[in-house]
N, C-alpha and C. Protein backbone atom coordinates (compact mmCIF):
# COMPACT_ATOMS: atom_id res chain seq x y z
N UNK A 1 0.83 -1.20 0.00
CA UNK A 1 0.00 0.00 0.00
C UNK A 1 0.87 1.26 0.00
N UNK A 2 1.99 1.16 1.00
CA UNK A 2 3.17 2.46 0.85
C UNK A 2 3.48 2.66 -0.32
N UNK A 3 3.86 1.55 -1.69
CA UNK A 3 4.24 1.79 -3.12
C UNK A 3 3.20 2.75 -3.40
N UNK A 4 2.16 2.17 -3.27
CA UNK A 4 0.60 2.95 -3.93
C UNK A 4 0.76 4.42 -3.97
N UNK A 5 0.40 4.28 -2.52
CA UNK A 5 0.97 5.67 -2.10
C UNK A 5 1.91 6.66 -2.31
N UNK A 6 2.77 6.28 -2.33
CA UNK A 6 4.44 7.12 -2.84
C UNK A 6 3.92 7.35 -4.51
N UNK A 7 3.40 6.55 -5.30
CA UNK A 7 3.44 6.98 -6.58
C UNK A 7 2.19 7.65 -6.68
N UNK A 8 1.33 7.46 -6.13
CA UNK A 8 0.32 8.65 -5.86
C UNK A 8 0.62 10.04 -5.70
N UNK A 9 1.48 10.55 -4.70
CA UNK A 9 2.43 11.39 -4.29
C UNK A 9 2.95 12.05 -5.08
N UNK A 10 3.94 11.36 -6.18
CA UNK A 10 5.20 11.48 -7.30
C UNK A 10 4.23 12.35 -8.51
N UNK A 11 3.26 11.30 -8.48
CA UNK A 11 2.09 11.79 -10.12
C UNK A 11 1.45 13.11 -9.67
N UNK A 12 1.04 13.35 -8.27
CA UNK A 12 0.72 14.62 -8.09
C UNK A 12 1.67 15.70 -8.10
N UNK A 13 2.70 15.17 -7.25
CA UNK A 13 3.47 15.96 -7.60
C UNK A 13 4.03 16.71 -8.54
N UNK A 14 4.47 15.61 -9.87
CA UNK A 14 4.55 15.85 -10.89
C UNK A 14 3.62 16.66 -11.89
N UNK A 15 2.19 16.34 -11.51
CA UNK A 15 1.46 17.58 -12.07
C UNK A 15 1.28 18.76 -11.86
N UNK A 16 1.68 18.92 -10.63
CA UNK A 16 1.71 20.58 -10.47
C UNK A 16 2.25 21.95 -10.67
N UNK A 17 3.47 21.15 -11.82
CA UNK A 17 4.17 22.29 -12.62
C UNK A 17 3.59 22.78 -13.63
N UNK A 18 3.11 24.80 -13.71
CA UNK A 18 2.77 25.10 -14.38
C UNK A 18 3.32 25.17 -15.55
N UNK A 19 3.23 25.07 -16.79
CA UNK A 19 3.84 25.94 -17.84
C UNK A 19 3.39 26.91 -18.95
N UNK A 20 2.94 28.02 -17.82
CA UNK A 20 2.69 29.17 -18.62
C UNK A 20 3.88 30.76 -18.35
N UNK A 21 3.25 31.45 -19.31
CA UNK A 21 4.37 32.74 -18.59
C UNK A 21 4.16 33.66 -17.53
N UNK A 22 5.00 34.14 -16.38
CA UNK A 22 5.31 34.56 -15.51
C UNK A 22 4.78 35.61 -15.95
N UNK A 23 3.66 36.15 -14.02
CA UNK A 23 3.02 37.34 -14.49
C UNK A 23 3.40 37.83 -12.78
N UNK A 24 3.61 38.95 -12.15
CA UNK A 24 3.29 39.36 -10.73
C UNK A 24 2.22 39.27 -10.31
N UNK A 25 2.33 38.79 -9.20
CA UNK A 25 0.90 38.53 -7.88
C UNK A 25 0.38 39.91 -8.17
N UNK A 26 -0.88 39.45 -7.64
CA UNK A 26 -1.57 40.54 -7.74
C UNK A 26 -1.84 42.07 -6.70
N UNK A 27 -1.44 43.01 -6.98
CA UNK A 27 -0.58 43.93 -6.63
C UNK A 27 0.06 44.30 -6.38
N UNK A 28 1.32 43.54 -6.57
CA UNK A 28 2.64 43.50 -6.44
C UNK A 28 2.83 44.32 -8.06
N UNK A 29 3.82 45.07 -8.11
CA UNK A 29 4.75 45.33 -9.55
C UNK A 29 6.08 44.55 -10.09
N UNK A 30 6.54 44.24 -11.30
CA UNK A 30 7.95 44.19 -11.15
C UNK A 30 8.56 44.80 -10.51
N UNK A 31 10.08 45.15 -10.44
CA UNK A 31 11.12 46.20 -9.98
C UNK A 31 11.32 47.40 -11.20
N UNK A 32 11.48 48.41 -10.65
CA UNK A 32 11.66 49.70 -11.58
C UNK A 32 12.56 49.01 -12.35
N UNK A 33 12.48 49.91 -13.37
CA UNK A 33 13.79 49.89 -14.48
C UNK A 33 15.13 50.33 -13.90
N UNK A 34 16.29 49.98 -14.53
CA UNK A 34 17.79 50.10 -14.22
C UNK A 34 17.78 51.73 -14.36
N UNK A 35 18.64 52.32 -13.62
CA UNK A 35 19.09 53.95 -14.21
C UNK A 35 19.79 53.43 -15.76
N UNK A 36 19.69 54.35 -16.26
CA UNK A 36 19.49 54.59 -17.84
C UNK A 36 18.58 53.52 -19.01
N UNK A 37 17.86 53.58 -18.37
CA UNK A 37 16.89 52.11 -19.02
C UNK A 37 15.20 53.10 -19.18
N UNK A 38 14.60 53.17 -19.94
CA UNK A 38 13.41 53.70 -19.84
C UNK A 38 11.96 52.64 -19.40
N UNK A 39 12.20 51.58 -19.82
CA UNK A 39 11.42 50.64 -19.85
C UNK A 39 11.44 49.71 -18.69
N UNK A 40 10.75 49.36 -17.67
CA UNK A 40 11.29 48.12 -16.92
C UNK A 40 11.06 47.05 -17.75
N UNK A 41 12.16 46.09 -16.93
CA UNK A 41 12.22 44.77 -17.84
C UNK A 41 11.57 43.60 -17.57
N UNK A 42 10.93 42.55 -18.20
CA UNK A 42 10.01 41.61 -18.92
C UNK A 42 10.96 40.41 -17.34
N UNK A 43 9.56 40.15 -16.88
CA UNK A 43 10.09 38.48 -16.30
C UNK A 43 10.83 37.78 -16.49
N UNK A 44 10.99 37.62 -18.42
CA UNK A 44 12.15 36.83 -18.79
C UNK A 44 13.10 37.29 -18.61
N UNK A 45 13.15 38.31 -18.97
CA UNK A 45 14.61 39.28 -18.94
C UNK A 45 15.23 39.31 -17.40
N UNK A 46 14.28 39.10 -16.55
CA UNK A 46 15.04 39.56 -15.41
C UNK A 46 15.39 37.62 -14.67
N UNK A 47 14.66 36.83 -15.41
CA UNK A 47 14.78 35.33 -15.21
C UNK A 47 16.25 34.72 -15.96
N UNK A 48 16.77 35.89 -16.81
CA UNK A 48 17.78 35.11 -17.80
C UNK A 48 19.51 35.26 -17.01
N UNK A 49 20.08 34.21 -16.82
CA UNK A 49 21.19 34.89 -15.99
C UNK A 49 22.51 35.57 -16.81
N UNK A 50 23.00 36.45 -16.01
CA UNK A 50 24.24 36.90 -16.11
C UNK A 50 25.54 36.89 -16.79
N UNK A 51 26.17 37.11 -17.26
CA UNK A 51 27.38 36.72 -17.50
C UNK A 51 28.42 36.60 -16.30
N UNK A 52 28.22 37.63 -14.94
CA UNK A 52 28.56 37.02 -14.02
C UNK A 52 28.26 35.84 -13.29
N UNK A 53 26.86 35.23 -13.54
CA UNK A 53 26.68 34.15 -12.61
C UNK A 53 26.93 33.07 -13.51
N UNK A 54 26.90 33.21 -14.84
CA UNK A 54 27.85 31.65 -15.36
C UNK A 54 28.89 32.29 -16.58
N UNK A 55 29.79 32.29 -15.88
CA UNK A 55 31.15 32.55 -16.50
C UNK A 55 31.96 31.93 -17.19
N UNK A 56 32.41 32.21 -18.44
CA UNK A 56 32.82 31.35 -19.43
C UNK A 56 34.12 30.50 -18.83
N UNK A 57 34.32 29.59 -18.97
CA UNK A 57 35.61 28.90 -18.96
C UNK A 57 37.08 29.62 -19.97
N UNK A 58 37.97 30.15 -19.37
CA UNK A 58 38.66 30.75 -20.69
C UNK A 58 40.15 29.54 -20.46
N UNK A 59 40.46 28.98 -19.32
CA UNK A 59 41.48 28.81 -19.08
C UNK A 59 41.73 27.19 -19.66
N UNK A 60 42.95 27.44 -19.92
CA UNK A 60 43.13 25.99 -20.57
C UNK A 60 43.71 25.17 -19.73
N UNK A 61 43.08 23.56 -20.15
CA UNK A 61 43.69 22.84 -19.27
C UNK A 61 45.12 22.10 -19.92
N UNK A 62 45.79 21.44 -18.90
CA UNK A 62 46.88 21.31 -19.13
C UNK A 62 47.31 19.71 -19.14
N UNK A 63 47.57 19.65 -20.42
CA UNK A 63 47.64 18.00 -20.74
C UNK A 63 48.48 17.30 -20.19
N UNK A 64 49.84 17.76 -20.06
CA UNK A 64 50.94 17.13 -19.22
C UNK A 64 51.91 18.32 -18.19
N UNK A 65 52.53 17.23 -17.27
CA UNK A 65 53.34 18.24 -16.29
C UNK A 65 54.10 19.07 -17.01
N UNK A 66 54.26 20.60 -16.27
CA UNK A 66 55.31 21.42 -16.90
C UNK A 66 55.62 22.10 -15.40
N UNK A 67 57.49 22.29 -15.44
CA UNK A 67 57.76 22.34 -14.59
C UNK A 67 57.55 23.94 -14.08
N UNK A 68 57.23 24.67 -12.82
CA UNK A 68 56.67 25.98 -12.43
C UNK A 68 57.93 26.78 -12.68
N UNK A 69 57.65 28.24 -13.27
CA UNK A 69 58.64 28.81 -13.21
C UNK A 69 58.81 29.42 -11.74
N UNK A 70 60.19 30.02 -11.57
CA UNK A 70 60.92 30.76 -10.20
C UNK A 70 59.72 31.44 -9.99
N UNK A 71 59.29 32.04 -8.58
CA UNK A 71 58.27 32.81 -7.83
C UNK A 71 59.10 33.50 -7.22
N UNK A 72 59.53 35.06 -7.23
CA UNK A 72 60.18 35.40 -6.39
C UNK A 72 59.17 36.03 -4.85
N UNK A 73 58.52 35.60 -5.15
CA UNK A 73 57.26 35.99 -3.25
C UNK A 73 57.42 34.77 -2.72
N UNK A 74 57.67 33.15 -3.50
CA UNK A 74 57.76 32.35 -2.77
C UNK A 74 58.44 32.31 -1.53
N UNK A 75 59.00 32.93 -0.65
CA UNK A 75 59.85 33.03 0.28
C UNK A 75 59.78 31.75 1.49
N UNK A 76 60.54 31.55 2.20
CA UNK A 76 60.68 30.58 3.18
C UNK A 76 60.11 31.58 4.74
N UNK A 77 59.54 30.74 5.49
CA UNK A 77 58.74 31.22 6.70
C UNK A 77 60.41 32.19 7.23
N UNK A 78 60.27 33.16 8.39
CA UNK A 78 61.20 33.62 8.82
C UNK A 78 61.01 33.03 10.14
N UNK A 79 62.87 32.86 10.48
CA UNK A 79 62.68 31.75 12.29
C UNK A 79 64.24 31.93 12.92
C-alpha cells in the first residue's frame, strides 16, 4: 500500500508544474527599471542569468606536467 501511495504522491506531484508565462501577484509590480533604461524589464529578462553568474571557462587545461617557473614571493617562513 506504501508503493501505492508514494506513486500517488510522485504523479501529483509531478502535475503541479505550471507551464505558462510569468506574471506578478496581484498587486505587487515588477522592480523599476535600471538607471538609464526607460522601460522596466520583462520576467524573462530579469529570469535570464548573467554573464557574471555563469562565467565562461577561458582557461586551458593542461595535458601534461610542466615544470613551475621561479616565484620570487615564494619566500621561506622567517625563524
Amino acid at each position: 500500500m506504501t508503493r501505492v501511495g508514494a506513486l500517488v504522491l510522485l504523479l501529483l506531484l509531478a502535475a503541479c508544474g505550471a507551464q505558462r508565462d510569468l506574471q506578478p501577484l496581484a498587486g505587487k509590480a515588477l522592480p523599476p527599471p535600471p538607471f538609464g533604461r526607460a522601460d522596466p524589464p520583462t520576467a524573462e529578462e530579469l529570469l535570464e542569468p548573467t554573464p557574471e553568474s555563469q562565467p565562461v571557462r577561458t582557461v586551458e587545461l593542461r595535458r601534461q606536467s610542466e615544470e613551475r617557473e621561479d616565484d620570487p614571493f615564494d619566500l621561506p617562513p622567517e625563524g
